[in-house]
C-alpha atoms as a PDB file:
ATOM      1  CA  UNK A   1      -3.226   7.223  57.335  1.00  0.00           C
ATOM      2  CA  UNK A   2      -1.456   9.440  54.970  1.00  0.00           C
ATOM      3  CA  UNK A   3      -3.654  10.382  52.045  1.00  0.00           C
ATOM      4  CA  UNK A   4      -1.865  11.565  49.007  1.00  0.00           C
ATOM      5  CA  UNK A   5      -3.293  12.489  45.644  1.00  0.00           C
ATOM      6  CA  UNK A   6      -2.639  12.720  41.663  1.00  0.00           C
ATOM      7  CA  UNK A   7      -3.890  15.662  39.905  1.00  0.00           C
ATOM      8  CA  UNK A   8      -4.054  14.784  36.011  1.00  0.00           C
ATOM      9  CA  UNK A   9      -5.000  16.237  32.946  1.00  0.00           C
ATOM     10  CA  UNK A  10      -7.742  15.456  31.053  1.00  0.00           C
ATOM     11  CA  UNK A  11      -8.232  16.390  27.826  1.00  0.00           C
ATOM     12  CA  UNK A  12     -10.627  16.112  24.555  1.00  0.00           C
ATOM     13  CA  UNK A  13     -11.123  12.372  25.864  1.00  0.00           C
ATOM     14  CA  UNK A  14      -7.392  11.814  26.851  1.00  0.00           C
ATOM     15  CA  UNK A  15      -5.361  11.626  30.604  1.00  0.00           C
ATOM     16  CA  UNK A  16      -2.452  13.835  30.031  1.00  0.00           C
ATOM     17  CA  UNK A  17       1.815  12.553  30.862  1.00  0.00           C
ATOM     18  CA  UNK A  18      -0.091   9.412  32.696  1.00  0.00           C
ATOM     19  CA  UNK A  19       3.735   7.727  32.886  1.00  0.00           C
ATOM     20  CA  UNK A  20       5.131  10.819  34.817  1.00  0.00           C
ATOM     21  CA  UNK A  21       2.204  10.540  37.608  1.00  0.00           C
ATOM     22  CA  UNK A  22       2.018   6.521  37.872  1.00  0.00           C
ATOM     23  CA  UNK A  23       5.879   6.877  38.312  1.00  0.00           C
ATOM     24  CA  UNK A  24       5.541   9.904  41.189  1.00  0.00           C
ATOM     25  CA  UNK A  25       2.307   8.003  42.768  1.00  0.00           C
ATOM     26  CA  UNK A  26       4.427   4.082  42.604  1.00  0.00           C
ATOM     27  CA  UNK A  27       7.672   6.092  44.078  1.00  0.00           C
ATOM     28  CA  UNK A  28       5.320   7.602  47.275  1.00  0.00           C
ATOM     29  CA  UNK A  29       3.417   4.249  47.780  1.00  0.00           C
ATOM     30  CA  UNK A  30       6.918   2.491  48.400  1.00  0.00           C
ATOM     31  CA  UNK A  31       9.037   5.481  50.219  1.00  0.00           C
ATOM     32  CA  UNK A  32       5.857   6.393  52.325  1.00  0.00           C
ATOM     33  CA  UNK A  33       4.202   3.120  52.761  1.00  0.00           C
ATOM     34  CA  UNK A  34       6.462   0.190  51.742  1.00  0.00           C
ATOM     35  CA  UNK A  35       4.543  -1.025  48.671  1.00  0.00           C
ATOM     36  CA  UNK A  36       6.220  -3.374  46.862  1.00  0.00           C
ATOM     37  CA  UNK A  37       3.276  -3.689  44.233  1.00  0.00           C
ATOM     38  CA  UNK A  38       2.739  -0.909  41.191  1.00  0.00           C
ATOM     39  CA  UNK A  39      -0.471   0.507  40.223  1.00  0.00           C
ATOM     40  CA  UNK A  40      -1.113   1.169  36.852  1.00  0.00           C
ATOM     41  CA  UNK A  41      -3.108   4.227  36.227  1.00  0.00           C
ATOM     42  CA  UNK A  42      -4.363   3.690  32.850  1.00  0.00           C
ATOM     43  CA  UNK A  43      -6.068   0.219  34.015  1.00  0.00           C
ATOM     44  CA  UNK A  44      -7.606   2.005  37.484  1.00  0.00           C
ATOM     45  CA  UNK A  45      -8.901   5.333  35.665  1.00  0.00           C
ATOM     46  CA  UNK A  46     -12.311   4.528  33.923  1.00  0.00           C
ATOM     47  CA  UNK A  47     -13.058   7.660  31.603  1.00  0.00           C
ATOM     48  CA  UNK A  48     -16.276   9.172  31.581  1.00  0.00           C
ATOM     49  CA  UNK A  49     -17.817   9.126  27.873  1.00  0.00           C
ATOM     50  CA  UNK A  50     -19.375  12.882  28.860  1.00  0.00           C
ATOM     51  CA  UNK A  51     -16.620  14.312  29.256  1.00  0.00           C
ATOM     52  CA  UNK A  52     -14.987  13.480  26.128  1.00  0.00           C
ATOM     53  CA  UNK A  53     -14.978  17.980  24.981  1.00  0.00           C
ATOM     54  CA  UNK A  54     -13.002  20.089  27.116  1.00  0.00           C
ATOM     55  CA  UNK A  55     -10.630  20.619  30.206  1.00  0.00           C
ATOM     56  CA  UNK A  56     -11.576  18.309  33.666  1.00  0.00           C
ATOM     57  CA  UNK A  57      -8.882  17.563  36.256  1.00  0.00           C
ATOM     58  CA  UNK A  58      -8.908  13.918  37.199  1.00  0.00           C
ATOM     59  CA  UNK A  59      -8.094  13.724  41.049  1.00  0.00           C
ATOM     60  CA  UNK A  60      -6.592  10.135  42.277  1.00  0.00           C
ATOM     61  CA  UNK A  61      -7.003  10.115  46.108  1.00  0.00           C
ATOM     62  CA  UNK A  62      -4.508   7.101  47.436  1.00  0.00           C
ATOM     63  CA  UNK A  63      -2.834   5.540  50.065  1.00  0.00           C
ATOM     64  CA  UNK A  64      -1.445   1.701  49.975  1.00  0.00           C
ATOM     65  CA  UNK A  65      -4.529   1.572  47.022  1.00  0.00           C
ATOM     66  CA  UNK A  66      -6.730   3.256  45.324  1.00  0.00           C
ATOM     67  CA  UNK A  67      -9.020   5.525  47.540  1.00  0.00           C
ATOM     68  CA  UNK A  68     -11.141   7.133  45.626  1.00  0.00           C
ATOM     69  CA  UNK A  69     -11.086   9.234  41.624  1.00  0.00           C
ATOM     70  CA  UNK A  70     -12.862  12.364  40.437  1.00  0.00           C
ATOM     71  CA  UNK A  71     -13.303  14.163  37.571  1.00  0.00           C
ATOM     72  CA  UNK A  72     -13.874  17.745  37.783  1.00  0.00           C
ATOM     73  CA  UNK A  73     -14.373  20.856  36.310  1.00  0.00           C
ATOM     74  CA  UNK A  74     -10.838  22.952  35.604  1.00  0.00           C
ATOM     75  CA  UNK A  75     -10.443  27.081  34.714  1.00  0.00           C
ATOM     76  CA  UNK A  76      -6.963  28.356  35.491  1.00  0.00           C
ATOM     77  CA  UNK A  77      -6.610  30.517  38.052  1.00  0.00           C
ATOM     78  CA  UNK A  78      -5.900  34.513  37.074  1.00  0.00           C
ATOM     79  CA  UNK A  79      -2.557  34.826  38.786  1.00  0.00           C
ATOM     80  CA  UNK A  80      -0.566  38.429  38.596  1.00  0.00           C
ATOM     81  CA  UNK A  81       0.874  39.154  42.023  1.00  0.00           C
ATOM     82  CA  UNK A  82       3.021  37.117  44.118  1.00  0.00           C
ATOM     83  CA  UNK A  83       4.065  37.399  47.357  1.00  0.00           C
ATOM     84  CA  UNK A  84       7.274  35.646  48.711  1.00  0.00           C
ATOM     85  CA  UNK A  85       7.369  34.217  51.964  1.00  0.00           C
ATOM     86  CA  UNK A  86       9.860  32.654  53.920  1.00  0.00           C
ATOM     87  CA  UNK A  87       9.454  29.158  55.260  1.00  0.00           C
ATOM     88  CA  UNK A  88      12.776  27.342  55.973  1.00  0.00           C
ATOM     89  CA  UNK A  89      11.168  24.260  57.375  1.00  0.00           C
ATOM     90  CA  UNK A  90       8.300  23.877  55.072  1.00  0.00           C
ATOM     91  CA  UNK A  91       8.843  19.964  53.675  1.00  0.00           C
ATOM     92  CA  UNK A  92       6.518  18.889  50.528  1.00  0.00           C
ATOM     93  CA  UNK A  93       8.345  16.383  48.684  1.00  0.00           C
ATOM     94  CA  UNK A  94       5.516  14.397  48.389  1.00  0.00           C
ATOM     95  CA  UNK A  95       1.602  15.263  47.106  1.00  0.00           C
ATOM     96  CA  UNK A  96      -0.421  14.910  50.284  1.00  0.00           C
ATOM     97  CA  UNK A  97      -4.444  15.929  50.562  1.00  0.00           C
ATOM     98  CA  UNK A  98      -3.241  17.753  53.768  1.00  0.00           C
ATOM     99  CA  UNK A  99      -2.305  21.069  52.557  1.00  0.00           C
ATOM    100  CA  UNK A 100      -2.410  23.476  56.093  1.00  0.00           C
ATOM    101  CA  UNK A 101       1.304  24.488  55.525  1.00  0.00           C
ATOM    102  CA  UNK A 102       0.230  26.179  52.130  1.00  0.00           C
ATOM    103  CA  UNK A 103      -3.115  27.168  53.511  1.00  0.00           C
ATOM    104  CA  UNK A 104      -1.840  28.904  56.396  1.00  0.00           C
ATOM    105  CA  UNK A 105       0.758  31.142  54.454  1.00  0.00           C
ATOM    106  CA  UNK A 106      -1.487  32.215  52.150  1.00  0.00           C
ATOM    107  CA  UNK A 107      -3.694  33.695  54.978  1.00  0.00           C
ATOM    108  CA  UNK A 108      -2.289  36.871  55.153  1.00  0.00           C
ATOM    109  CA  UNK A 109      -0.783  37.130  51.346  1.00  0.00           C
ATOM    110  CA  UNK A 110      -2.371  40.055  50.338  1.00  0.00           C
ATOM    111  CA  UNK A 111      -1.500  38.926  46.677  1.00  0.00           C
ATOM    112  CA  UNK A 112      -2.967  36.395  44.259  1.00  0.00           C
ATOM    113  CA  UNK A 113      -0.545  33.536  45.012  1.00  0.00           C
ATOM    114  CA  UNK A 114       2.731  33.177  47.338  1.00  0.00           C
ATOM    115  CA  UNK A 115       6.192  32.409  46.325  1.00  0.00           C
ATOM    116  CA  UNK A 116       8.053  30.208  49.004  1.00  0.00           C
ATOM    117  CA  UNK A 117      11.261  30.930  50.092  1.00  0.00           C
ATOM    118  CA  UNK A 118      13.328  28.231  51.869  1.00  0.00           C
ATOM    119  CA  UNK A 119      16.865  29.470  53.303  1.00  0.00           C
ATOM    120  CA  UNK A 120      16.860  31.900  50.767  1.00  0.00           C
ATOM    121  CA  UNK A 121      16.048  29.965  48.122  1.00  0.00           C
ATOM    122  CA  UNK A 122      12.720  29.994  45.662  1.00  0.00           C
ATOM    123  CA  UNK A 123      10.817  26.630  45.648  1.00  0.00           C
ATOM    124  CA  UNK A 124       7.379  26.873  44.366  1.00  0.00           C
ATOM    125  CA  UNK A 125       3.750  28.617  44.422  1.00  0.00           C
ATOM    126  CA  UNK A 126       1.512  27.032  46.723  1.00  0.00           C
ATOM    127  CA  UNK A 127      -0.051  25.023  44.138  1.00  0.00           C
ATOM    128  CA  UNK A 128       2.458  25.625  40.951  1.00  0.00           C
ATOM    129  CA  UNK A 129       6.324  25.052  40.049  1.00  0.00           C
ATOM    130  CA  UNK A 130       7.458  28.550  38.840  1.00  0.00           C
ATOM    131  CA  UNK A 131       9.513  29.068  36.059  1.00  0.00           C
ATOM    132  CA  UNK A 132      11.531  32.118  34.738  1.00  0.00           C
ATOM    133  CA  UNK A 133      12.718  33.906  31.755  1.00  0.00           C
ATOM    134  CA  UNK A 134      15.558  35.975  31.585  1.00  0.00           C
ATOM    135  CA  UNK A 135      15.427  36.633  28.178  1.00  0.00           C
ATOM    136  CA  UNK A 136      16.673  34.358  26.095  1.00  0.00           C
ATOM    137  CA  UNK A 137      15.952  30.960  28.196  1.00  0.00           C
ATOM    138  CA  UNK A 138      13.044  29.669  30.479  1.00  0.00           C
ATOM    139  CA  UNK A 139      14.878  28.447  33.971  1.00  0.00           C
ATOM    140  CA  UNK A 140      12.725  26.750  36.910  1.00  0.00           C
ATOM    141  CA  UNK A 141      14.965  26.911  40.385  1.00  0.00           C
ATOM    142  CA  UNK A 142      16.729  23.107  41.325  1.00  0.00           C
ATOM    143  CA  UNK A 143      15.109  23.961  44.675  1.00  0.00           C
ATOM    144  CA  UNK A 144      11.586  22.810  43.978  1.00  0.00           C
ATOM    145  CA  UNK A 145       9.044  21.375  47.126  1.00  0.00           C
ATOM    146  CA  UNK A 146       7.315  19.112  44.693  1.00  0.00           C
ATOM    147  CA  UNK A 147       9.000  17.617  41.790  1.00  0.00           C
ATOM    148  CA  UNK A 148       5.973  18.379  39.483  1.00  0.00           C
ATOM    149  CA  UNK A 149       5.202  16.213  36.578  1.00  0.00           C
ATOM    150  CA  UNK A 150       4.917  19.052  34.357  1.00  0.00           C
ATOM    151  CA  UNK A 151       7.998  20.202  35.275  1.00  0.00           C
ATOM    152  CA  UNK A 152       9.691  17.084  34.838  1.00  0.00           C
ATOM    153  CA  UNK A 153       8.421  16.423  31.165  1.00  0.00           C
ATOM    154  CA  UNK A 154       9.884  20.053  30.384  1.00  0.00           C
ATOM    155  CA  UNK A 155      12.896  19.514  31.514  1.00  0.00           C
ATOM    156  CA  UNK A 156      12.993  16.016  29.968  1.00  0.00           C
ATOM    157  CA  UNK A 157      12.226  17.746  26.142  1.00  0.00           C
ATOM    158  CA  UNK A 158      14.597  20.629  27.215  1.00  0.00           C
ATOM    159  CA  UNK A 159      12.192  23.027  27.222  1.00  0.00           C
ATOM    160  CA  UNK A 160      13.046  24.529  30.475  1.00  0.00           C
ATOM    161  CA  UNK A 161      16.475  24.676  32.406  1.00  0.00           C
ATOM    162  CA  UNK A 162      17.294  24.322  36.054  1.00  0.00           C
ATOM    163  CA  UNK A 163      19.438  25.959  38.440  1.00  0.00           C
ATOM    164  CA  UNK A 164      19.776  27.093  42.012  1.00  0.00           C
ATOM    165  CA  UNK A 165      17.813  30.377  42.219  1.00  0.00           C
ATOM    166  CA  UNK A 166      18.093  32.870  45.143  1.00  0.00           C
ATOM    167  CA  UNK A 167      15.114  35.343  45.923  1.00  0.00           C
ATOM    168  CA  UNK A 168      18.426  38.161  45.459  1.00  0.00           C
ATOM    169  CA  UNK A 169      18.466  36.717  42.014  1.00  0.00           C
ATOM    170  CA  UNK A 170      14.719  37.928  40.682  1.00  0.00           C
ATOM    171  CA  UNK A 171      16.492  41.173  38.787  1.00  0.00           C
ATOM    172  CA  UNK A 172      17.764  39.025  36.628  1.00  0.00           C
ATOM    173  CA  UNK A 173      14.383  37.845  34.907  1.00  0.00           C
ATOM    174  CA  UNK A 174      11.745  39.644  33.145  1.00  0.00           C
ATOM    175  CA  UNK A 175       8.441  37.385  33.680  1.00  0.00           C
ATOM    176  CA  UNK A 176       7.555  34.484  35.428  1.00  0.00           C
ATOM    177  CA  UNK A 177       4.868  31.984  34.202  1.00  0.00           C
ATOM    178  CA  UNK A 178       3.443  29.034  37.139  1.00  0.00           C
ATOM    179  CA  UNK A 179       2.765  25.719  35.675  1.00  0.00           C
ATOM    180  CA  UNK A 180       1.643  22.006  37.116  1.00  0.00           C
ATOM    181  CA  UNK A 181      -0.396  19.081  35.444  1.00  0.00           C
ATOM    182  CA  UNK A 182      -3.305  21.274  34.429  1.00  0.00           C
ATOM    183  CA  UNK A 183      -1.540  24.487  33.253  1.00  0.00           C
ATOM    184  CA  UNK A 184       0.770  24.224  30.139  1.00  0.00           C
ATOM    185  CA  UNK A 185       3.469  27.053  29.295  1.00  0.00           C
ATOM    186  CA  UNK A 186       1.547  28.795  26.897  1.00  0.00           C
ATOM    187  CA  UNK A 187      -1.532  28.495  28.791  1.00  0.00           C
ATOM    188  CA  UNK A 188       0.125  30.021  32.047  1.00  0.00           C
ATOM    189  CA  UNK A 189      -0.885  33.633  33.260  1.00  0.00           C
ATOM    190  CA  UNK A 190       2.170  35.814  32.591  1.00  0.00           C
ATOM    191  CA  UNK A 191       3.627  37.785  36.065  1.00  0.00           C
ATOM    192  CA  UNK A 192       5.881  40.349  35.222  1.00  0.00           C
ATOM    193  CA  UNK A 193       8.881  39.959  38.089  1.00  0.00           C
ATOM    194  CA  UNK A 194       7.962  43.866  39.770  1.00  0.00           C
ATOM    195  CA  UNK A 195       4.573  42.045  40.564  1.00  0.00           C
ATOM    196  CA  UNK A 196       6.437  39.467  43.162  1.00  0.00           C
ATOM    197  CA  UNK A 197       7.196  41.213  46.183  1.00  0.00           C
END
């Protein structure tokens, strides 16, 4: 059995872009498994009254149901240096617990983080959608492994921009910033484009 998982934001008492993840997690269930039922998040997820101050990461563990949630302690990872790697068979389109692909690239990264490139195009970090700025405008490449919820609300309040972006193209940007369910824009480590090499 396929085990997939949610990874949402919980905040000061409250489960962050909950519509974005029940879509993504309903969309798997049926392409991967052939559920015809929903889930509804918001009914499964019982919040803890401890944790009600503060940054956790609520982790939904599912296949056909429910397998298991968690709640859990969240810092954001210090991230300056990227490496890219090339991987033109990688496939991630969907959030499984099995992460060896990601695992075994990073092996030998010498860097904090890798950047994946897939016939010559950027995709993501191994945990993070990356987004650019060339100086006027933030742009995230159309290319991405994992359509990330974050991502996806950005784009939806036109926040960010996407377009095909080539790893020839990184001159053209300044910074980079990484961001998924737990990391916000403004909360995102700032990586100056000569740090990915």
């Amino acid at each position: 059995m396929s085990l997939l998982f949610e990874t949402i934001k919980f905040q000061n008492g409250k489960l962050h872009n909950l519509d974005l993840h029940n879509a993504r997690l309903n969309k798997s269930r049926s392409e991967i498994f052939g559920c015809k039922d929903t889930i509804n998040l918001a009914k499964s997820i019982h919040l803890p009254e401890t944790y009600d101050n503060g940054v956790y990461k609520c982790k939904v563990i599912y296949a056909r149901k429910i397998e298991h949630i968690e709640f859990l302690t969240y810092t954001i990872k210090p991230v300056a240096t990227l490496r890219m790697v090339e991987y033109d068979d990688i496939e991630y389109n969907h959030k499984y617990v099995n992460r060896k692909c990601f695992d075994n690239l990073l092996d030998n990264a010498d860097a904090d983080d890798i950047l994946i490139i897939k016939r010559g195009f950027i995709t993501d970090s191994s945990y993070a959608n990356i987004v650019f700025y060339d100086g006027q405008k933030w742009i995230t490449p159309s290319t991405p492994l994992l359509r990330g919820t974050k991502r996806e609300q950005l784009l939806n309040k036109k926040l960010i921009s996407e377009q095909p972006i080539k790893k020839d193209d990184l001159h053209l940007f300044t910074k980079a910033i990484l961001i998924n369910a737990m990391i916000d824009m403004e909360d995102s480590p700032v990586i100056n484009v000569r740090n990915i090499f």
